[in-house]
C-alpha atoms as a PDB file:
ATOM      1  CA  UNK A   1       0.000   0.000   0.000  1.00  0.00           C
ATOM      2  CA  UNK A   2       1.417   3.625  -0.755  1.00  0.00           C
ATOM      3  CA  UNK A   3       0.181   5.547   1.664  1.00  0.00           C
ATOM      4  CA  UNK A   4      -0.441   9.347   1.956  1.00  0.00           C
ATOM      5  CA  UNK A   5       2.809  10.097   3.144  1.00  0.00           C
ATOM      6  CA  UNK A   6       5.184   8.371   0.781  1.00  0.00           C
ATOM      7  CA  UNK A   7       2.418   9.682  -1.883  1.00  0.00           C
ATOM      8  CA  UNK A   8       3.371  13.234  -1.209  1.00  0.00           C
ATOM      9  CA  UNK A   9       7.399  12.342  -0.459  1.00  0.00           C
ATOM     10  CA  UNK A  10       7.130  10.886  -4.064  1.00  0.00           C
ATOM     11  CA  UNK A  11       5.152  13.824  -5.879  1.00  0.00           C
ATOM     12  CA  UNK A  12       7.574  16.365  -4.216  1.00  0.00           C
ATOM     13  CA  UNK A  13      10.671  14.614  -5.239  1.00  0.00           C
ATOM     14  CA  UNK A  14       9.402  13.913  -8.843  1.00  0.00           C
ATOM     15  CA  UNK A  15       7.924  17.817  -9.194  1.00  0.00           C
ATOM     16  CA  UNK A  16      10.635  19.514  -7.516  1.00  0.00           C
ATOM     17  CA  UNK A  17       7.774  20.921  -5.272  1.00  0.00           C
ATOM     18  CA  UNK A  18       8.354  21.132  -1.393  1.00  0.00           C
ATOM     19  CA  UNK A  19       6.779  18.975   0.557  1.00  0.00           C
ATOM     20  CA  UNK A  20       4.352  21.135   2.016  1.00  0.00           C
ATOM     21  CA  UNK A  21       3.177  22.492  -1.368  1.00  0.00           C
ATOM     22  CA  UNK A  22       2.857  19.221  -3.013  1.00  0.00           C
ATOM     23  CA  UNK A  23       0.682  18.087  -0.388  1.00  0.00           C
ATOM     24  CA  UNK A  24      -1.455  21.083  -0.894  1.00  0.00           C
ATOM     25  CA  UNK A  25      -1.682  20.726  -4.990  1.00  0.00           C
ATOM     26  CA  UNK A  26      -2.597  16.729  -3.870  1.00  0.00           C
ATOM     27  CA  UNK A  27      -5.304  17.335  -1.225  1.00  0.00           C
ATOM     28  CA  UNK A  28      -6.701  19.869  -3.956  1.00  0.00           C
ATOM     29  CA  UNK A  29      -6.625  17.474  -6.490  1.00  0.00           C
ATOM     30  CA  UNK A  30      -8.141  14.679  -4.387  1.00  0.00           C
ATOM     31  CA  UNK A  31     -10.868  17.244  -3.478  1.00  0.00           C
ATOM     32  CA  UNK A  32     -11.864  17.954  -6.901  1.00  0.00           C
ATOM     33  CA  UNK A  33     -11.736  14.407  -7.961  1.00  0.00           C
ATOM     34  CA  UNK A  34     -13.989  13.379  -5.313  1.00  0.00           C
ATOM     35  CA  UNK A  35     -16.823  15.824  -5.738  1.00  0.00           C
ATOM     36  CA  UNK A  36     -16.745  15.393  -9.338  1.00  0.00           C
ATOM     37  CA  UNK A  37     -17.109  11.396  -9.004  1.00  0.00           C
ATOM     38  CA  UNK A  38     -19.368  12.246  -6.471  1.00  0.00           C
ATOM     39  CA  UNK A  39     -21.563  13.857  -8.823  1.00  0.00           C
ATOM     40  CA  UNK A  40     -21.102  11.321 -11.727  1.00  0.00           C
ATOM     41  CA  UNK A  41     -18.803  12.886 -13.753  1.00  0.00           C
ATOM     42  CA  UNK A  42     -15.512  11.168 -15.907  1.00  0.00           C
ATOM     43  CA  UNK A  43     -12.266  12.407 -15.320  1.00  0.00           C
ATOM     44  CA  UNK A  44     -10.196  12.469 -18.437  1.00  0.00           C
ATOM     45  CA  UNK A  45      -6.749  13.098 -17.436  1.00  0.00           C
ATOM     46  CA  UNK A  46      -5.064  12.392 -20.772  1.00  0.00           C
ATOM     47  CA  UNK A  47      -2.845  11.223 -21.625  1.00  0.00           C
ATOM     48  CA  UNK A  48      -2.178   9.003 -18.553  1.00  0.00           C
ATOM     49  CA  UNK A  49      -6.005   7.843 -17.193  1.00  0.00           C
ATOM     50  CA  UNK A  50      -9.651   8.194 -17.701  1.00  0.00           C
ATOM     51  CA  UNK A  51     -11.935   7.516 -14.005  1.00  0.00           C
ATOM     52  CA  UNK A  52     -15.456   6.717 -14.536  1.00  0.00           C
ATOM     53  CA  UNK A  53     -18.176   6.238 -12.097  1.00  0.00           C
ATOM     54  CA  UNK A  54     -20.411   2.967 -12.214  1.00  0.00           C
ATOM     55  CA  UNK A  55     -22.094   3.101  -8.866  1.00  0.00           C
ATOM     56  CA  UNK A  56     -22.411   4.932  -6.037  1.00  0.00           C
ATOM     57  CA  UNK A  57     -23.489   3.598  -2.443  1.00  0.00           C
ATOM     58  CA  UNK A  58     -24.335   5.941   0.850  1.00  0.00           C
ATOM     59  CA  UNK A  59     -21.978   4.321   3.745  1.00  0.00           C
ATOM     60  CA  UNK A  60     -23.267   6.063   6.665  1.00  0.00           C
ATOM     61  CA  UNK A  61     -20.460   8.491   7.054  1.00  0.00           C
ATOM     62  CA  UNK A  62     -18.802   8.308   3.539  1.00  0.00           C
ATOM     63  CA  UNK A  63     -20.170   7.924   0.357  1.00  0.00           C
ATOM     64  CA  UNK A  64     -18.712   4.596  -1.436  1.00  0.00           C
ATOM     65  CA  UNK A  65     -18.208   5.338  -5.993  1.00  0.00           C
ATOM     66  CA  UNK A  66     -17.122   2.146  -7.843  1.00  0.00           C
ATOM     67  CA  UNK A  67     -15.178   3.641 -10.505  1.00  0.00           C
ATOM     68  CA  UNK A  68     -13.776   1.613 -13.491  1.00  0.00           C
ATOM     69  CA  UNK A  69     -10.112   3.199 -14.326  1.00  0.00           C
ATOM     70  CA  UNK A  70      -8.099   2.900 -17.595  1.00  0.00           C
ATOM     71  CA  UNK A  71      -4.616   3.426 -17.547  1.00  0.00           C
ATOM     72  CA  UNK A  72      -2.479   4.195 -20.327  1.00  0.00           C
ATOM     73  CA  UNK A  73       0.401   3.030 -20.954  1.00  0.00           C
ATOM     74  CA  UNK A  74       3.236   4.959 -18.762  1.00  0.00           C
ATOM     75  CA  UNK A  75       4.555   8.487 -19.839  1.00  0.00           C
ATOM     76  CA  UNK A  76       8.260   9.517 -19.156  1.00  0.00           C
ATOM     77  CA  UNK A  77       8.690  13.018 -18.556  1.00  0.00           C
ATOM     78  CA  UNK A  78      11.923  14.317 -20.401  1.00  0.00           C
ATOM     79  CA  UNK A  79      14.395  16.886 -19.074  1.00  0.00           C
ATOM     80  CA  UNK A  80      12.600  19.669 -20.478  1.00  0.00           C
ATOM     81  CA  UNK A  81       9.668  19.076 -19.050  1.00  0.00           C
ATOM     82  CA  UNK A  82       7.837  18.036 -22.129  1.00  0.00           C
ATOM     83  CA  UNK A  83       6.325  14.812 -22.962  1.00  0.00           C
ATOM     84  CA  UNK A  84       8.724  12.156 -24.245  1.00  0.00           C
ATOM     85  CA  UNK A  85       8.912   8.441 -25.612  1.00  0.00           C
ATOM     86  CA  UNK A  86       9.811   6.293 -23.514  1.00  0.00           C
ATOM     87  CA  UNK A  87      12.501   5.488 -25.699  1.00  0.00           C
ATOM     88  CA  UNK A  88      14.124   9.254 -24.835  1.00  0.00           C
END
């Protein structure tokens, strides 16, 4: 399991973000994702994934979204910042 922690360690290292500021650009992006699953949307995040809802279930104190999740095949950022093959 990769949890939160490592998650932001990881985005911060790979970004060149601090810490502290990675975790903020992650909790915002976790918020956003949530409400708009919550509300039945797809999130296209080309090139790397599409999210889409199938079902959602009331838990009480959470609210449970089945989402079906396509992956692409891995990107590899080049030096520049740009999009490269993975054969860069």
């Amino acid at each position: 399991m990769l949890r939160k922690k490592e998650f932001i360690a990881e985005v911060a290292r790979r970004s060149g973000l601090k810490k502290p500021d990675a975790r903020r650009a992650i909790d915002a992006f976790l918020d956003v994702m949530s409400e708009g699953l919550k509300e039945g949307r797809t999130l296209a995040l080309m090139p790397r994934a599409k999210i889409k809802p199938v079902r959602q279930t009331d838990a009480g104190n959470a609210t449970v979204v089945t989402t079906k999740i396509r992956l692409k095949d891995v990107t590899v950022i080049s030096d520049e910042g740009g999009l490269a093959s993975p054969e860069d």
